[in-house]
Protein backbone atom coordinates (compact mmCIF):
# COMPACT_ATOMS: atom_id res chain seq x y z
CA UNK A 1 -65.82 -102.36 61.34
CA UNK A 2 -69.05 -104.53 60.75
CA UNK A 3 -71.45 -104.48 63.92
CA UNK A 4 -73.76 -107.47 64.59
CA UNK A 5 -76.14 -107.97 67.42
CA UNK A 6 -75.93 -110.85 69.73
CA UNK A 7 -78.00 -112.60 72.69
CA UNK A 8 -76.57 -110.44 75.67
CA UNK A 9 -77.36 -113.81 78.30
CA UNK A 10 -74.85 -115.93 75.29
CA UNK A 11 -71.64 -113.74 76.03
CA UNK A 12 -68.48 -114.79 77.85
CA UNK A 13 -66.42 -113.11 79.89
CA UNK A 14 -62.37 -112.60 80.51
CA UNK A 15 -62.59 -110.78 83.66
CA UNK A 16 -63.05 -111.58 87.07
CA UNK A 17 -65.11 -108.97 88.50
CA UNK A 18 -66.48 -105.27 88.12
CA UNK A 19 -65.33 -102.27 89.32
CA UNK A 20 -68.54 -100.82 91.42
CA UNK A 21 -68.06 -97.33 90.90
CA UNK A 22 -67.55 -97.53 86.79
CA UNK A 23 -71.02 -99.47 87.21
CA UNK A 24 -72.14 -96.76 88.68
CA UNK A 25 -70.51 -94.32 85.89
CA UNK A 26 -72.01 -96.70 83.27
CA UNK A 27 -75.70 -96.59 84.86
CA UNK A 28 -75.14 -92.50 84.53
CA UNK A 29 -74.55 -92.27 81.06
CA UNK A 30 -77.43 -94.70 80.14
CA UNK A 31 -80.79 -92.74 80.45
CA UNK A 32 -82.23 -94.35 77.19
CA UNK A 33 -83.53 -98.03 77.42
CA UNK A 34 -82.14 -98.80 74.40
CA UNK A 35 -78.60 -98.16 75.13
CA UNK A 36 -78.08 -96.69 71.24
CA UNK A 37 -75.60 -94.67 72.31
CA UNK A 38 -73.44 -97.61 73.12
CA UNK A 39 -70.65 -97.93 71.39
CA UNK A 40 -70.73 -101.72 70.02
CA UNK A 41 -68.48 -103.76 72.10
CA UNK A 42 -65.44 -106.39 70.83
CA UNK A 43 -65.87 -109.65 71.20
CA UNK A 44 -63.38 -112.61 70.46
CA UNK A 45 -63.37 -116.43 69.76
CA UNK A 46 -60.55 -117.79 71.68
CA UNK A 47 -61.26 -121.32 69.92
CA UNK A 48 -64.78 -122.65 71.36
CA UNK A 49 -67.06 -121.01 69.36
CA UNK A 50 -68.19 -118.55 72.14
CA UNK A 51 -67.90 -114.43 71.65
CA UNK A 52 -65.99 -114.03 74.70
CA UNK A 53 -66.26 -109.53 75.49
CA UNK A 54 -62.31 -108.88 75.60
CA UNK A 55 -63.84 -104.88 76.82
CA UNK A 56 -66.96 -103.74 77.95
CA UNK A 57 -68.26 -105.84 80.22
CA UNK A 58 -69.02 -103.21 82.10
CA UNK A 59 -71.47 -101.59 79.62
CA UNK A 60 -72.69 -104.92 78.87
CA UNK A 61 -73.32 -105.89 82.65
CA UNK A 62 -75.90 -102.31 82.75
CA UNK A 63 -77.31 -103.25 79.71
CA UNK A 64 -78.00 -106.88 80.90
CA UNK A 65 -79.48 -105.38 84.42
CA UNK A 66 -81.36 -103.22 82.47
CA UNK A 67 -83.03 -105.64 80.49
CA UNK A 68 -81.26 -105.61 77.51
CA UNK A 69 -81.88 -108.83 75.56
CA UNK A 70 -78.80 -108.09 72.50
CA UNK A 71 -76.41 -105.79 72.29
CA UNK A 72 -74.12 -104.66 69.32
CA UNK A 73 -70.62 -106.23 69.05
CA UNK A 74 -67.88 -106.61 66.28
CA UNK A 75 -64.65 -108.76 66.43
CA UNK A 76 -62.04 -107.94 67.46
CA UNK A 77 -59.17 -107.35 65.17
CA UNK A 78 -56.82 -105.45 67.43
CA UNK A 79 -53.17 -106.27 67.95
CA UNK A 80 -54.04 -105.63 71.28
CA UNK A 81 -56.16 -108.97 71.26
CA UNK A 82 -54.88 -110.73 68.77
CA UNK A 83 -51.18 -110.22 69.41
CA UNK A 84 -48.97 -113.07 70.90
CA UNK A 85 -48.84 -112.08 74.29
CA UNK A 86 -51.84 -110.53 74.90
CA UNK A 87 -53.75 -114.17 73.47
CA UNK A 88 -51.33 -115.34 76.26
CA UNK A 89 -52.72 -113.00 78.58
CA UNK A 90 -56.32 -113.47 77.62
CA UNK A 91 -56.21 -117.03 77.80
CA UNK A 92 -54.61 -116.93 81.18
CA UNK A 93 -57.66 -114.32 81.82
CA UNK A 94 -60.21 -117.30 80.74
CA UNK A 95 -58.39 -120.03 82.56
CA UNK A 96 -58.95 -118.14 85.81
CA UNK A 97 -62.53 -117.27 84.84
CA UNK A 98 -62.86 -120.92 84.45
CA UNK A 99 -61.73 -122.54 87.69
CA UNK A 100 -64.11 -119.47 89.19
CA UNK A 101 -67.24 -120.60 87.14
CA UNK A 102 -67.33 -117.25 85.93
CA UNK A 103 -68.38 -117.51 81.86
CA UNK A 104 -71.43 -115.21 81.44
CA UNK A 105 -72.02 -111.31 82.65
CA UNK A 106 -74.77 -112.93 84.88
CA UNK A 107 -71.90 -114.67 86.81
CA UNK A 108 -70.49 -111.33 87.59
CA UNK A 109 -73.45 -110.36 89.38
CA UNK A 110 -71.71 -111.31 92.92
CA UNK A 111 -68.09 -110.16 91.75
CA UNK A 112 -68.92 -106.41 91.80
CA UNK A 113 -66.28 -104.88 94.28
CA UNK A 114 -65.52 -101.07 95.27
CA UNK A 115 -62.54 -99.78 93.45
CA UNK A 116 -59.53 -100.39 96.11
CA UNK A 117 -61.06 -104.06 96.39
CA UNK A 118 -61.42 -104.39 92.48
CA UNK A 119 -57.65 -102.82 92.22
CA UNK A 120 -56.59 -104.95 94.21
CA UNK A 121 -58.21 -108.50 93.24
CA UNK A 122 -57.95 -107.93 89.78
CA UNK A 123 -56.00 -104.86 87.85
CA UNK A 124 -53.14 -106.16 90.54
CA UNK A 125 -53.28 -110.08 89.71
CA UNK A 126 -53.34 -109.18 85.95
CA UNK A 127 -50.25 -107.36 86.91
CA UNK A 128 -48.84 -110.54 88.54
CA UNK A 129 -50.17 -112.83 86.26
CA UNK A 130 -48.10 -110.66 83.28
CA UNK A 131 -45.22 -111.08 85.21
CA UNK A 132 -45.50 -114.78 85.39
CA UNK A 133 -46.33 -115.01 81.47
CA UNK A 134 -43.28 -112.76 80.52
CA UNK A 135 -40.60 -113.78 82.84
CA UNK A 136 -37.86 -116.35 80.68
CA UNK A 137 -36.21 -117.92 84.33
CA UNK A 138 -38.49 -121.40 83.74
CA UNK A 139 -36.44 -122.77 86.10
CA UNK A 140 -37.88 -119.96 88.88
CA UNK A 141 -41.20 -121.07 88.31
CA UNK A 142 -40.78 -124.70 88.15
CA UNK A 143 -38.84 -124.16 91.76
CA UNK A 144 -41.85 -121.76 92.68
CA UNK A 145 -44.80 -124.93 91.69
CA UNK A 146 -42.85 -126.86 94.15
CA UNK A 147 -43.58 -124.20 97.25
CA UNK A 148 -47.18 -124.62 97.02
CA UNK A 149 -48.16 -128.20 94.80
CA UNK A 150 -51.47 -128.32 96.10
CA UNK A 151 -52.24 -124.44 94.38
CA UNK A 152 -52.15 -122.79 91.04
CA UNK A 153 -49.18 -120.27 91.02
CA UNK A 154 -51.15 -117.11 89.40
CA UNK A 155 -48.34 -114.29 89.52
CA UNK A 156 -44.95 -113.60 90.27
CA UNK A 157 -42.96 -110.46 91.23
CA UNK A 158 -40.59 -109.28 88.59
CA UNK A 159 -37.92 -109.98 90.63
CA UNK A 160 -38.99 -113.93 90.83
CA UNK A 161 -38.30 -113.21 94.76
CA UNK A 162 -42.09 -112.94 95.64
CA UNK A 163 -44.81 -115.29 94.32
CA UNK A 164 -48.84 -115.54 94.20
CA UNK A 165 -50.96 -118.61 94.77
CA UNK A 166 -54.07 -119.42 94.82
CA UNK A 167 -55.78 -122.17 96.67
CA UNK A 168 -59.12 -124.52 95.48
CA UNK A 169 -61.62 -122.23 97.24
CA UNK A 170 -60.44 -118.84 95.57
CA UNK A 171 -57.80 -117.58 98.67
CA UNK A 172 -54.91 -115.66 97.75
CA UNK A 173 -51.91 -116.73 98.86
CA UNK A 174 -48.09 -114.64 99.24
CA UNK A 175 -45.13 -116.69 99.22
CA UNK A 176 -41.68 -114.68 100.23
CA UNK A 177 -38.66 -114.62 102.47
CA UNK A 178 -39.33 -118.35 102.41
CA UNK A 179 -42.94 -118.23 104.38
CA UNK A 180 -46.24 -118.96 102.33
CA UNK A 181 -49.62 -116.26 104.20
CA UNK A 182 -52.78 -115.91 103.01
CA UNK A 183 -53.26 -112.17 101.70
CA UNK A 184 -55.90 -110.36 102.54
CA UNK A 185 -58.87 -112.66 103.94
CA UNK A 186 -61.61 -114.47 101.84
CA UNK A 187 -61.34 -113.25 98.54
CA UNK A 188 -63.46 -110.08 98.91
């Protein structure tokens, strides 16, 4: 594995927010300033010349709080990343990032939740957003578009009985037994 260093302010993201209390873990383990004990972090280029972290952003967040100007990264090479679905996955990952103007570790600054929150508004809408990229009933999700035209359908159910919107502004939407709620309030 070759390990470069890169400006730590030039990295994108492919996550939506932190999980507070592995921040917290993070900030433990880091008593020297010059986070050597870091493992370097992989990076990807999805197509637009950026090193986007697909892990660690985390560790890379600390570092960039700390005052960390580069950091150590290497591509990533991993089937994990560079697979079929998972480049689905991650792209679907970006998109959202995207239409949330999160693209730098700097724009996660105000998307730090507490771990039921972070469960919830992201390891959960991964989970949804999986089942949308994996399901083969097009026809379901063309019918499901036409329930809420106005948002971006995000996630299904396995089931295709239960689907997830989201609206301009970042609200979650729930659309079953024929009735479209908001879930759970303004975002976080």
């Amino acid at each position: 594995m070759q390990t470069f260093e890169v400006n730590i302010d030039e990295l994108g993201v492919s996550q939506l927010y932190l999980n507070q209390r592995k921040l917290e873990a993070v900030r433990e383990k880091t008593m020297a300033e010059d986070f050597a004990g870091f493992e370097p972090l992989p990076v990807y280029d999805f197509g637009d010349g950026r090193k986007v972290l697909t892990d660690g952003h985390s560790r890379a967040f600390v570092a960039q709080q700390k005052g960390q100007k580069t950091i150590k990264v290497y591509w990533d090479n991993d089937p994990n990343t560079t697979g079929k679905l998972p480049q689905k996955l991650y792209r679907m990952n970006l998109e959202w990032c995207e239409k949330a103007g999160v693209k730098t570790l700097a724009d996660l600054q105000s998307r730090v939740l507490q771990a039921p929150n972070y469960e919830f508004f992201w390891l959960e809408r991964c989970r949804r957003g999986y089942n949308l990229i994996t399901t083969r009933n097009k026809g379901a999700l063309d019918k499901a578009r036409e329930l809420a035209p106005d948002m971006t359908l995000y996630g299904t159910e396995r089931n295709l009985q239960t689907f997830y919107f989201e609206d301009d502004k970042g609200k979650l939407f729930k659309h079953y037994d024929g009735e479209l709620r908001q879930e759970r309030g303004d975002n976080f």
